[in-house]
N, C-alpha and C. Protein backbone atom coordinates (compact mmCIF):
# COMPACT_ATOMS: atom_id res chain seq x y z
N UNK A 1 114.49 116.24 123.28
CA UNK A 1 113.82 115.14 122.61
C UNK A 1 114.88 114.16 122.10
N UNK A 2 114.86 112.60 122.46
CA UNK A 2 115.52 112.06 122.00
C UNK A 2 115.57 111.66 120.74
N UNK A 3 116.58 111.91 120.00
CA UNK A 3 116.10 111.46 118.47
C UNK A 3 117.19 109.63 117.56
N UNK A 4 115.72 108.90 117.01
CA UNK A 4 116.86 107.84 116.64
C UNK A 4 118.28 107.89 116.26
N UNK A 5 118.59 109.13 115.64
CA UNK A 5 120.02 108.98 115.14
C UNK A 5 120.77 108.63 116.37
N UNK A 6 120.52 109.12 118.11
CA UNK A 6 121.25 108.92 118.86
C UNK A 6 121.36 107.61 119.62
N UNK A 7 120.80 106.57 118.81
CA UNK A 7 121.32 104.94 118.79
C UNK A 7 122.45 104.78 118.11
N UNK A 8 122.98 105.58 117.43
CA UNK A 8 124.44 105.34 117.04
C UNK A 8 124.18 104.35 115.90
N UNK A 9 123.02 103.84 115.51
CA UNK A 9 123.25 102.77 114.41
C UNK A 9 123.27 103.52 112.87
N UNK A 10 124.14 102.77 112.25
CA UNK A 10 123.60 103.62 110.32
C UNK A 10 121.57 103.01 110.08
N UNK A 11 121.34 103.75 109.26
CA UNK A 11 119.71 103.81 109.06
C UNK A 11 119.64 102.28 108.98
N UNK A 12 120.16 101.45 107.94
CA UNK A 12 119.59 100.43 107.85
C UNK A 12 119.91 99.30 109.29
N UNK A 13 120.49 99.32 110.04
CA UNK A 13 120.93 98.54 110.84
C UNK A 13 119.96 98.94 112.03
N UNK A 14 119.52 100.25 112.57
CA UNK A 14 118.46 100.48 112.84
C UNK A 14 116.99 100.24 112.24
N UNK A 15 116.94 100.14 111.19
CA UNK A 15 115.79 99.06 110.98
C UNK A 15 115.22 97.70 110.97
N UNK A 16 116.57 97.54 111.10
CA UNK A 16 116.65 95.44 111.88
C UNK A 16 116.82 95.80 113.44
N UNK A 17 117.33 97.00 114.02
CA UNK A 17 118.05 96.96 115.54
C UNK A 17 115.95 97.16 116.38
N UNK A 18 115.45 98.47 115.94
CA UNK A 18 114.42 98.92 116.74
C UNK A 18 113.47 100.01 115.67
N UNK A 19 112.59 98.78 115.06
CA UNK A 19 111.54 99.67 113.85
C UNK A 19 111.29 100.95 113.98
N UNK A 20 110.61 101.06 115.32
CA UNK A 20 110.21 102.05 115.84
C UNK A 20 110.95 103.42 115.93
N UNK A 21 112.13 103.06 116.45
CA UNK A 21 112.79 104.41 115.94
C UNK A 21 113.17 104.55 114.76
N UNK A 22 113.32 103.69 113.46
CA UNK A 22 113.90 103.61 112.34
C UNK A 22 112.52 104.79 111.82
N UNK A 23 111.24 104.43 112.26
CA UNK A 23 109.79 105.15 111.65
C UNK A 23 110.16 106.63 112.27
N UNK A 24 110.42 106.76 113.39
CA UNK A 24 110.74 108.33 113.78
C UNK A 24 111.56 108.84 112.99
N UNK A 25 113.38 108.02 113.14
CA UNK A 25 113.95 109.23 112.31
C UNK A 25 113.94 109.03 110.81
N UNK A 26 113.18 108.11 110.50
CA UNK A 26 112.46 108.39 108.70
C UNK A 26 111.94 109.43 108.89
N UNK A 27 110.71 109.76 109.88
CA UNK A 27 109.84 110.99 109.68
C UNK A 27 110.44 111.98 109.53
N UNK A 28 111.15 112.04 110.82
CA UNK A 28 112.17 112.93 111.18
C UNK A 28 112.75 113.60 109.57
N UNK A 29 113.48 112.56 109.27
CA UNK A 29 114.66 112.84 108.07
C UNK A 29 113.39 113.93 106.58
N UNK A 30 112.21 113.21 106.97
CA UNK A 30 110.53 113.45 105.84
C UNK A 30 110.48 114.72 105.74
N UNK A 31 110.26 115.32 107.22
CA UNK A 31 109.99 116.69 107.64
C UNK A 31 110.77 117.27 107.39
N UNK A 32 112.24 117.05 107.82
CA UNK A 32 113.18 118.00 107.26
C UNK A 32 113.91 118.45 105.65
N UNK A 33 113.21 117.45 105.12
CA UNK A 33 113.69 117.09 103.49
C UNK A 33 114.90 117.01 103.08
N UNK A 34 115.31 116.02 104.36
CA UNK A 34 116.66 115.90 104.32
C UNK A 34 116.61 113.85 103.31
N UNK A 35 117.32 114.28 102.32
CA UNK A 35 116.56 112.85 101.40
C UNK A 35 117.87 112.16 101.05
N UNK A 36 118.71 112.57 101.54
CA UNK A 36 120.49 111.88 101.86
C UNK A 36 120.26 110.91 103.22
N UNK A 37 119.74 111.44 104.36
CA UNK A 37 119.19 110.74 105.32
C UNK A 37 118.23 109.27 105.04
N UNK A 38 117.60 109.61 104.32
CA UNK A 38 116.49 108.78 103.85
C UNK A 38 116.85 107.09 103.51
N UNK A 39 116.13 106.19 104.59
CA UNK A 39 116.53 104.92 104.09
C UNK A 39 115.67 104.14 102.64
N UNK A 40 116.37 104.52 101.54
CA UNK A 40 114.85 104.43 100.63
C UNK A 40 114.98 102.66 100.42
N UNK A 41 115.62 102.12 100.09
CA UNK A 41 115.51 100.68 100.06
C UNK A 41 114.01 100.14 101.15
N UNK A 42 114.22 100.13 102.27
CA UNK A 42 113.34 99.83 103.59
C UNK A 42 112.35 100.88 103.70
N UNK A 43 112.07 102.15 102.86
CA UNK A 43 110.80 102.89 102.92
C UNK A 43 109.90 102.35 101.62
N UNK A 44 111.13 102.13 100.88
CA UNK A 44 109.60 101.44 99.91
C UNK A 44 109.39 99.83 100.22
N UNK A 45 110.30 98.96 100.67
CA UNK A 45 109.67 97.90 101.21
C UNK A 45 108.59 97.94 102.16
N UNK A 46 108.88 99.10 103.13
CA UNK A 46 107.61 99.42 104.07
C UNK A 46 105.89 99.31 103.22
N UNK A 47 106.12 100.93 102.54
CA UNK A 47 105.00 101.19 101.40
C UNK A 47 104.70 100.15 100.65
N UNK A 48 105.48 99.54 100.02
CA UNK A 48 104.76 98.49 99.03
C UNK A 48 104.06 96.66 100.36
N UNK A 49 104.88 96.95 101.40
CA UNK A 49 103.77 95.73 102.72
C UNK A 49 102.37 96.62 103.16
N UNK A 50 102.54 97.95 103.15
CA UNK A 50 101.70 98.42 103.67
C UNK A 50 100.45 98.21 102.50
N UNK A 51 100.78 98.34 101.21
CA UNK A 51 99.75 98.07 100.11
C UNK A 51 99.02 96.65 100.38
N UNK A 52 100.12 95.86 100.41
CA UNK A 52 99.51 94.64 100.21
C UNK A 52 98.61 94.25 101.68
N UNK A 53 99.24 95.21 102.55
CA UNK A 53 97.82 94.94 103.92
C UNK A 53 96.64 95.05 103.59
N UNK A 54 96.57 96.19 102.59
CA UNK A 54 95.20 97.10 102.81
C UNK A 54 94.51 96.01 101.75
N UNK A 55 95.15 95.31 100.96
CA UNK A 55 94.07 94.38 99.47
C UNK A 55 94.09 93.10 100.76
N UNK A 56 94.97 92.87 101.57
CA UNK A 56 94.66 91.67 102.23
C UNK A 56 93.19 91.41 103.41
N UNK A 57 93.71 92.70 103.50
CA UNK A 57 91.89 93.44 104.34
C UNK A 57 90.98 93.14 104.18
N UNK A 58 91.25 93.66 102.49
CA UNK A 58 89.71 93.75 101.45
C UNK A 58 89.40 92.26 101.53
N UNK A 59 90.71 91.80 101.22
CA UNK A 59 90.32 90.32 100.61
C UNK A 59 89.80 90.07 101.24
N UNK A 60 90.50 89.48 103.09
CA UNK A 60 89.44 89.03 104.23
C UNK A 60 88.38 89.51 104.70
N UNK A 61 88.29 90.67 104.68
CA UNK A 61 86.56 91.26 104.68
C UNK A 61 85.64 90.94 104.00
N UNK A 62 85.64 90.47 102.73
CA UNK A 62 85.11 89.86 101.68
C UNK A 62 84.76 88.66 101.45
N UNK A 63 85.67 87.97 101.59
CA UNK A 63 85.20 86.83 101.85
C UNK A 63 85.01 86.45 103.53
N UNK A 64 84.64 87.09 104.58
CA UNK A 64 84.13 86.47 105.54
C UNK A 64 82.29 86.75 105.25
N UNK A 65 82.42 88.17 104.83
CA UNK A 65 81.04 88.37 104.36
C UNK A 65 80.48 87.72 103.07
N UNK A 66 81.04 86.98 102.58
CA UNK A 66 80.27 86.44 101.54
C UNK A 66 80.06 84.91 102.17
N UNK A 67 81.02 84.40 102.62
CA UNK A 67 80.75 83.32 103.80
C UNK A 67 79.38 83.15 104.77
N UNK A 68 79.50 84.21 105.29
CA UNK A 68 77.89 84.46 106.23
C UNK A 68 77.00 84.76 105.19
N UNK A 69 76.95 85.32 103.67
CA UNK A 69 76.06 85.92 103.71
C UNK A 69 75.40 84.46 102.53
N UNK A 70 76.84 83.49 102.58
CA UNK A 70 75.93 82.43 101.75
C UNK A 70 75.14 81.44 102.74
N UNK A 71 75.94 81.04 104.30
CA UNK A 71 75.12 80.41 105.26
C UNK A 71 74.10 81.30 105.50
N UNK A 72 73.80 82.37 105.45
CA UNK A 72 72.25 83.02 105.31
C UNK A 72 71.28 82.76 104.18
N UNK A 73 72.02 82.80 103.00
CA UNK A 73 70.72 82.37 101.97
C UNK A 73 70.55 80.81 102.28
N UNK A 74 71.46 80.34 102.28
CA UNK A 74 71.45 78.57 101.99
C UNK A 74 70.88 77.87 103.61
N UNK A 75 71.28 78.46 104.16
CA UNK A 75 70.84 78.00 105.62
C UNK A 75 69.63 78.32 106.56
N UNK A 76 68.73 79.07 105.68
CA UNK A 76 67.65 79.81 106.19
C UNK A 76 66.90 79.56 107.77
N UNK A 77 67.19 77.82 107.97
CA UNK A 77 66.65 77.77 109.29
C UNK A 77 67.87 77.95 110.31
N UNK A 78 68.89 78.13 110.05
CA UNK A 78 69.89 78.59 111.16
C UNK A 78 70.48 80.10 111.09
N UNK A 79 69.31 80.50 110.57
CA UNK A 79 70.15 82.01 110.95
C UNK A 79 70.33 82.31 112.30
N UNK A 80 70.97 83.72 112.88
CA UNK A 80 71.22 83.69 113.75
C UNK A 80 71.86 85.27 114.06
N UNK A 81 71.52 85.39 115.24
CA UNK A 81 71.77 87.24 115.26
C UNK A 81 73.82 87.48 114.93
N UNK A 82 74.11 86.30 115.57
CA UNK A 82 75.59 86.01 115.30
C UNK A 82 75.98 86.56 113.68
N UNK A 83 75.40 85.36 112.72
CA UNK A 83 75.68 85.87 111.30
C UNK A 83 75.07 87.23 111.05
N UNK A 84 74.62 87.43 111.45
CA UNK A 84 73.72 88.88 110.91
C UNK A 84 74.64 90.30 111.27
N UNK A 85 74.98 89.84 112.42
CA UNK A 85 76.26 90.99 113.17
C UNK A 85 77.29 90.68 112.37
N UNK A 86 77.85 89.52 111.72
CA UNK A 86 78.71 89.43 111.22
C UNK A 86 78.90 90.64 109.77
N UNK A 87 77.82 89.90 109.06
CA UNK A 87 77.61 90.39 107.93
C UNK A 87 77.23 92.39 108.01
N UNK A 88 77.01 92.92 108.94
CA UNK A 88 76.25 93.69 108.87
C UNK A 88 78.25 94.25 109.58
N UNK A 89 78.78 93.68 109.90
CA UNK A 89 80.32 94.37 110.65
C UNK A 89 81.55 94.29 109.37
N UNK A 90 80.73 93.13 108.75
CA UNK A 90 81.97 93.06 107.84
C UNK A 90 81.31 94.08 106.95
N UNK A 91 80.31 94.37 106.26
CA UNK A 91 79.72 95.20 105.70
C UNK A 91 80.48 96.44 105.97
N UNK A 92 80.19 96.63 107.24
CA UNK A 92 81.03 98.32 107.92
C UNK A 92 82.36 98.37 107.55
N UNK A 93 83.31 97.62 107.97
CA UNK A 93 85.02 97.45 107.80
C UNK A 93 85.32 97.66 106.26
N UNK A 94 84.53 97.28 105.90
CA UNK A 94 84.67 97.36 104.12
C UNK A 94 84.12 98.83 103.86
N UNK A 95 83.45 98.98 104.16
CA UNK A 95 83.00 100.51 104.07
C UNK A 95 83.72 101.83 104.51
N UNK A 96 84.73 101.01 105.67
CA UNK A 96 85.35 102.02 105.95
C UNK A 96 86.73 101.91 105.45
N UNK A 97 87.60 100.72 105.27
CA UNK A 97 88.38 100.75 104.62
C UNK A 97 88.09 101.40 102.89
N UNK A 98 87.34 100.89 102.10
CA UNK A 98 87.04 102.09 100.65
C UNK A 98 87.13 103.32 101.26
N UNK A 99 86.96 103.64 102.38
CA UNK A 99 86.35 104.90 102.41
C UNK A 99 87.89 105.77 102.86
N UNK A 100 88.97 105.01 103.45
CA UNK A 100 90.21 105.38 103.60
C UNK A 100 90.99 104.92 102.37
N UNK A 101 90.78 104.22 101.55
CA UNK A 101 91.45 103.78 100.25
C UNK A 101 90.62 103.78 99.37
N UNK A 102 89.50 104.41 98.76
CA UNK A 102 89.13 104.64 97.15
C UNK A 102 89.53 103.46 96.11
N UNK A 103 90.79 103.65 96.15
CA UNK A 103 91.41 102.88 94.92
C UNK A 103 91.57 101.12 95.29
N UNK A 104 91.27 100.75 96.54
CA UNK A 104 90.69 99.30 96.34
C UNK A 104 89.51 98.63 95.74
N UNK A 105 88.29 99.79 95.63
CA UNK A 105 87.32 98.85 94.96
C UNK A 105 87.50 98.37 93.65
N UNK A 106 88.64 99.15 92.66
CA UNK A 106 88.81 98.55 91.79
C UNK A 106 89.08 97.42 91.44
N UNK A 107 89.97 97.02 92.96
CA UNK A 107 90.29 95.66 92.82
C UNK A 107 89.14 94.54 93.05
N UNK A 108 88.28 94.59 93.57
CA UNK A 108 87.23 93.99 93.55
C UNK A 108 86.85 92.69 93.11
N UNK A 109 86.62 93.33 91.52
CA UNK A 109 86.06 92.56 90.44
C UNK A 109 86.98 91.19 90.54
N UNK A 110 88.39 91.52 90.50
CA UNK A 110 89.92 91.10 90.53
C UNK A 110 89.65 89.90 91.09
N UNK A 111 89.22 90.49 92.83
CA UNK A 111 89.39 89.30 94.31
C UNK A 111 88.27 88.49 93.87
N UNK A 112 87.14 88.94 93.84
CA UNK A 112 85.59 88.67 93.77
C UNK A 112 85.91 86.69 93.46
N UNK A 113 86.26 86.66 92.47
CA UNK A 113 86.18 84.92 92.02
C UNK A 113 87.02 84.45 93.32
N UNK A 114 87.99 84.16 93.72
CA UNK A 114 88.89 84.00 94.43
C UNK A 114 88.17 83.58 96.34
N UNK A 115 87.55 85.35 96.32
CA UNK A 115 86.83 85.42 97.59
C UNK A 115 85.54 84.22 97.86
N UNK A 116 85.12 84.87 96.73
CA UNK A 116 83.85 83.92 97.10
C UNK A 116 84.36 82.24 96.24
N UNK A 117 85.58 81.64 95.99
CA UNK A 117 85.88 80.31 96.14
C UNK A 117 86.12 79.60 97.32
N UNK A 118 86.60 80.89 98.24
CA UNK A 118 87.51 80.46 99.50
C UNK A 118 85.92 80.60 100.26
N UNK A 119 85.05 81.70 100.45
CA UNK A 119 83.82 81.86 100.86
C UNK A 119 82.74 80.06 101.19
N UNK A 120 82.51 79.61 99.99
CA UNK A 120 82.27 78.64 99.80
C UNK A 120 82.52 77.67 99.87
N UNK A 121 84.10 77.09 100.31
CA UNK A 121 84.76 75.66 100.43
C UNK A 121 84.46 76.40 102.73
N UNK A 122 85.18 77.72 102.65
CA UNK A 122 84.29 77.39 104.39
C UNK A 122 83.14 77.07 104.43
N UNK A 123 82.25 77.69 103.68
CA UNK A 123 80.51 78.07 104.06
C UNK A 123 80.22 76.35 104.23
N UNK A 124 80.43 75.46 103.14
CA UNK A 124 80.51 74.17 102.83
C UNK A 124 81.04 73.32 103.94
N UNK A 125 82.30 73.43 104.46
CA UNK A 125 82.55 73.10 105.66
C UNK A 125 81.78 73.22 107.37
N UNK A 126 81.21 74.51 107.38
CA UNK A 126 80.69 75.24 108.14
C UNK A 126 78.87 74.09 108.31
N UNK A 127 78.30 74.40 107.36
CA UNK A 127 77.09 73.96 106.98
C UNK A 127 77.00 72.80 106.89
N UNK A 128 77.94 72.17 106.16
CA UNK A 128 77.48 70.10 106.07
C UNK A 128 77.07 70.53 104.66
N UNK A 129 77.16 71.58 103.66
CA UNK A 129 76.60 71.37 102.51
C UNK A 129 77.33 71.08 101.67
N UNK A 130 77.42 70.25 100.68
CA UNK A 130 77.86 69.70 99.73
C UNK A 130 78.67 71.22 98.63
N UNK A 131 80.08 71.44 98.67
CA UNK A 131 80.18 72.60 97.96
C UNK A 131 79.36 73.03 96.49
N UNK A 132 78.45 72.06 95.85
CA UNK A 132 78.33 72.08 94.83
C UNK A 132 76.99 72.57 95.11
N UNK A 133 76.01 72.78 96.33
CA UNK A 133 74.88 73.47 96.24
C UNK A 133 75.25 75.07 96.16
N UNK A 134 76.05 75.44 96.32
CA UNK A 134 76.53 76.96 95.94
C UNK A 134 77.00 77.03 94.67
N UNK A 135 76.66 78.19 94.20
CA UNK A 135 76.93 78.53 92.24
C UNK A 135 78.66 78.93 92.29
N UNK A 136 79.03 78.35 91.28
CA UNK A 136 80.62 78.69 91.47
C UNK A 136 80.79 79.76 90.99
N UNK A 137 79.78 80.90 90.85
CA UNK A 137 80.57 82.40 90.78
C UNK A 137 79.51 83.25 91.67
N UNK A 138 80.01 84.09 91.85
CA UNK A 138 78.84 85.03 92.87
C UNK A 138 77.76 85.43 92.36
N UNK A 139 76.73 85.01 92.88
CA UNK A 139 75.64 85.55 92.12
C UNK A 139 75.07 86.89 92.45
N UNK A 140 75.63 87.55 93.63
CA UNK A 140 75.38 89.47 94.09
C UNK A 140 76.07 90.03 93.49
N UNK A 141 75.32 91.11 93.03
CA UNK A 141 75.88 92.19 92.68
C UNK A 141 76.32 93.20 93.59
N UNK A 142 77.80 93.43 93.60
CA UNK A 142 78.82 94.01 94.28
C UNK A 142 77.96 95.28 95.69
N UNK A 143 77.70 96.08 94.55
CA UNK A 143 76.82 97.22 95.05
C UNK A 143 75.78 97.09 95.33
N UNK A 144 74.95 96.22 95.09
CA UNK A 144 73.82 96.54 95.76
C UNK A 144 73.14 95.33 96.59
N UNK A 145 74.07 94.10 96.51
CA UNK A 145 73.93 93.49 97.70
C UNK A 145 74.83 92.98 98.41
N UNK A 146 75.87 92.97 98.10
CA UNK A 146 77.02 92.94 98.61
C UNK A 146 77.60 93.30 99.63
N UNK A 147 77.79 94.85 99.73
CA UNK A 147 77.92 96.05 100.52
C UNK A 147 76.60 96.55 100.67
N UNK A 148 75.45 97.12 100.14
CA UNK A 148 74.18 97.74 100.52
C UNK A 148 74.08 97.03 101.77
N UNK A 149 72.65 97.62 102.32
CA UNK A 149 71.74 96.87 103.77
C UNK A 149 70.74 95.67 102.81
N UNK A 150 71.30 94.88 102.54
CA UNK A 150 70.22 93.81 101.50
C UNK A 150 70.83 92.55 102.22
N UNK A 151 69.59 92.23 102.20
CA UNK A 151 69.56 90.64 103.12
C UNK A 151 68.89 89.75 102.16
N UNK A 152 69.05 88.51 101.60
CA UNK A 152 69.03 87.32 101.15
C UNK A 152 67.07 86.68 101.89
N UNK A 153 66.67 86.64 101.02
CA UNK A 153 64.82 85.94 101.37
C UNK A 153 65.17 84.55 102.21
């Protein structure tokens, strides 16, 4: 088995030379609990990008579904199986990301103003509607229409 150390590079120079092996012989170095090996500078830069993926997720999952799900209330004669798949996919991705990370819904409350600002200057764009026919804070509640199977009259 070939192993990264036999690129001849020191750890960090292999992590600018070829990621990919830099992630093997990290593992590598993980498994063996060898922690002299260990590039820790570039493992917690890793971990702490990898965090900010998973809230960037949330974020964009969130506000694409609050996007569709305001051209659904506000737009009633253009619905469309399109938005409905949307909402009903972004619904899922969010469901499954909490469901691999727990500790994002906390952040929620956090994104929530933010999401549904950015939600609304598209939806507004999208629609021809004046941003100001949408309420400038969300008017769903997180849980139970948000994420639930609840669709807008």
């Amino acid at each position: 088995m070939t192993t990264a150390r036999q690129f001849e590079e020191p750890i960090t120079n292999l992590y600018e030379v070829d990621f990919l092996a830099w992630i093997e012989d990290q593992a590598q170095a993980l498994r063996a609990r060898k922690s002299s090996s260990l590039d820790w500078e570039n493992i917690l830069e890793e971990l702490e990008s990898m965090g900010r993926s998973e809230k960037n997720a949330l974020r964009s999952h969130l506000r694409v579904l609050l996007m569709h799900l305001i051209k659904w209330q506000w737009q009633p004669q253009k619905q469309t199986k399109s938005w409905a798949t949307t909402i009903r996919n972004q619904r899922l991705e969010l469901k499954y990301l909490l469901k691999d990370s727990p500790s994002l819904k906390r952040l929620i409350p956090e994104m929530l103003p933010d999401a549904w600002n950015n939600a609304a200057d598209e939806a507004a764009f999208e629609t021809e509607l004046p941003i100001s026919t949408f309420p400038e804070l969300c008017p769903w509640d997180i849980d139970t229409q948000i994420f639930a199977n609840w669709w807008s009259e």
